[in-house]
Protein backbone atom coordinates (compact mmCIF):
# COMPACT_ATOMS: atom_id res chain seq x y z
CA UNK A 1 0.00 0.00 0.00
CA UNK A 2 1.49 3.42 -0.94
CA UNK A 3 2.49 5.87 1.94
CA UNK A 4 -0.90 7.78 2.82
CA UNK A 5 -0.77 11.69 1.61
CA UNK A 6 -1.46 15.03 3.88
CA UNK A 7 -1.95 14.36 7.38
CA UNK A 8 -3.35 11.58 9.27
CA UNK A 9 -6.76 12.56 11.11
CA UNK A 10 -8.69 10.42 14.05
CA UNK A 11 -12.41 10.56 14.95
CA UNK A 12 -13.45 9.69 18.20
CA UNK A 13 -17.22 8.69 17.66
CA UNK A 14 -19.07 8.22 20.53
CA UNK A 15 -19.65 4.74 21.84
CA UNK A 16 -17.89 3.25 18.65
CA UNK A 17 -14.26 3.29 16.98
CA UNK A 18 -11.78 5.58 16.36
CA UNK A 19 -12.03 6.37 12.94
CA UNK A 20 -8.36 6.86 10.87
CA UNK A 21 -7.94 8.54 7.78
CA UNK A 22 -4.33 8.57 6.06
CA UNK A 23 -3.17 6.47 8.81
CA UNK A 24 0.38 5.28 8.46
CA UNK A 25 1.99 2.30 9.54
CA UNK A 26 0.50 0.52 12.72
CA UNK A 27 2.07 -1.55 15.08
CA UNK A 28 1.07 -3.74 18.07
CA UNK A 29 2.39 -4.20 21.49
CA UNK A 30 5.19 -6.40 20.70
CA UNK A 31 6.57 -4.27 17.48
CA UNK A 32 5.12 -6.54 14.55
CA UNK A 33 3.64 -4.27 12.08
CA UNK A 34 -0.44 -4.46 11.70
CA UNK A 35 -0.92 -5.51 7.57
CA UNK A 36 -4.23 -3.31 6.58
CA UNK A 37 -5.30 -2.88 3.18
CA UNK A 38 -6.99 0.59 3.39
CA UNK A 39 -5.88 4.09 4.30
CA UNK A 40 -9.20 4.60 6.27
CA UNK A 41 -9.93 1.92 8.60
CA UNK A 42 -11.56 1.99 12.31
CA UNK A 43 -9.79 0.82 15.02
CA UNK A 44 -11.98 -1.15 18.40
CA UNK A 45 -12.08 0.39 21.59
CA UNK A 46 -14.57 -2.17 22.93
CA UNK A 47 -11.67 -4.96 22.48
CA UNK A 48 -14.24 -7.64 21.82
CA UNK A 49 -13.86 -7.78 17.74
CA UNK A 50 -12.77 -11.53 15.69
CA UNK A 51 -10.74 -8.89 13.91
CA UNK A 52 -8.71 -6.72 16.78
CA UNK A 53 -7.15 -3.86 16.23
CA UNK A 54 -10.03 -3.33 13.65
CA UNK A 55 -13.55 -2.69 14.46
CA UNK A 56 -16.01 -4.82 13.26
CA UNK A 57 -19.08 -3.53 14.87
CA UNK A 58 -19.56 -6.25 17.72
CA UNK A 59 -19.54 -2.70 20.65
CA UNK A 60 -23.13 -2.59 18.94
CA UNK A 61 -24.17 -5.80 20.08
CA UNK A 62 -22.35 -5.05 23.85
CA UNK A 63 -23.51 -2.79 26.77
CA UNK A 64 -23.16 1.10 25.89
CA UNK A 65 -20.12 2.50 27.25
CA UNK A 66 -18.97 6.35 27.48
CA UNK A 67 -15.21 6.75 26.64
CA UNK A 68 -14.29 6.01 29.59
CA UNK A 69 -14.90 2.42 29.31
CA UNK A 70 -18.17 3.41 32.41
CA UNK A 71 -21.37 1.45 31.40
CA UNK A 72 -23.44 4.39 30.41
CA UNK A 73 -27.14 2.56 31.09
CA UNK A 74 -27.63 4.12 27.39
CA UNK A 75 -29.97 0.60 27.10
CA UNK A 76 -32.55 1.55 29.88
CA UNK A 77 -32.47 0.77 33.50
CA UNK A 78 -30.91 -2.56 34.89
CA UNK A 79 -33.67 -4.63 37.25
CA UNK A 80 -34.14 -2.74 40.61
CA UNK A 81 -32.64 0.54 39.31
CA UNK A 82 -35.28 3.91 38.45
């Protein structure tokens, strides 16, 4: 994949991904390099995706959390709560 062009940009969205455009070369904890095949891609702040570091949507099918990580009770009241 070609080096990405002008400079990268990251959107926090709001109980979902961090959104990078023009994102340069990722690597994980231990040094390897991430292989991606798009300049855009989202990466998981949930940490529950098949395909971590890359969101795939499953923080829609989990509890809503703030960015903090804080269960947000976005899904209603939990039994005995008001």
């Amino acid at each position: 994949m070609p080096e990405p062009v002008g400079a990268t940009r990251i959107t926090v969205y709001p109980h979902g991904p961090l959104r990078v455009r023009r994102a340069g070369q990722i690597v994980d904890a231990a040094g390897n390099v991430v292989p991606r095949t798009r300049q855009t891609l989202a990466l998981c702040r949930c940490g529950k995706p098949r395909l971590a570091p890359f969101c795939d949507d499953t923080h829609q099918r989990s509890p809503a959390r703030d960015r903090t990580g804080i269960d947000t009770g976005r899904d209603g009241p939990k039994p005995g709560q008001t």
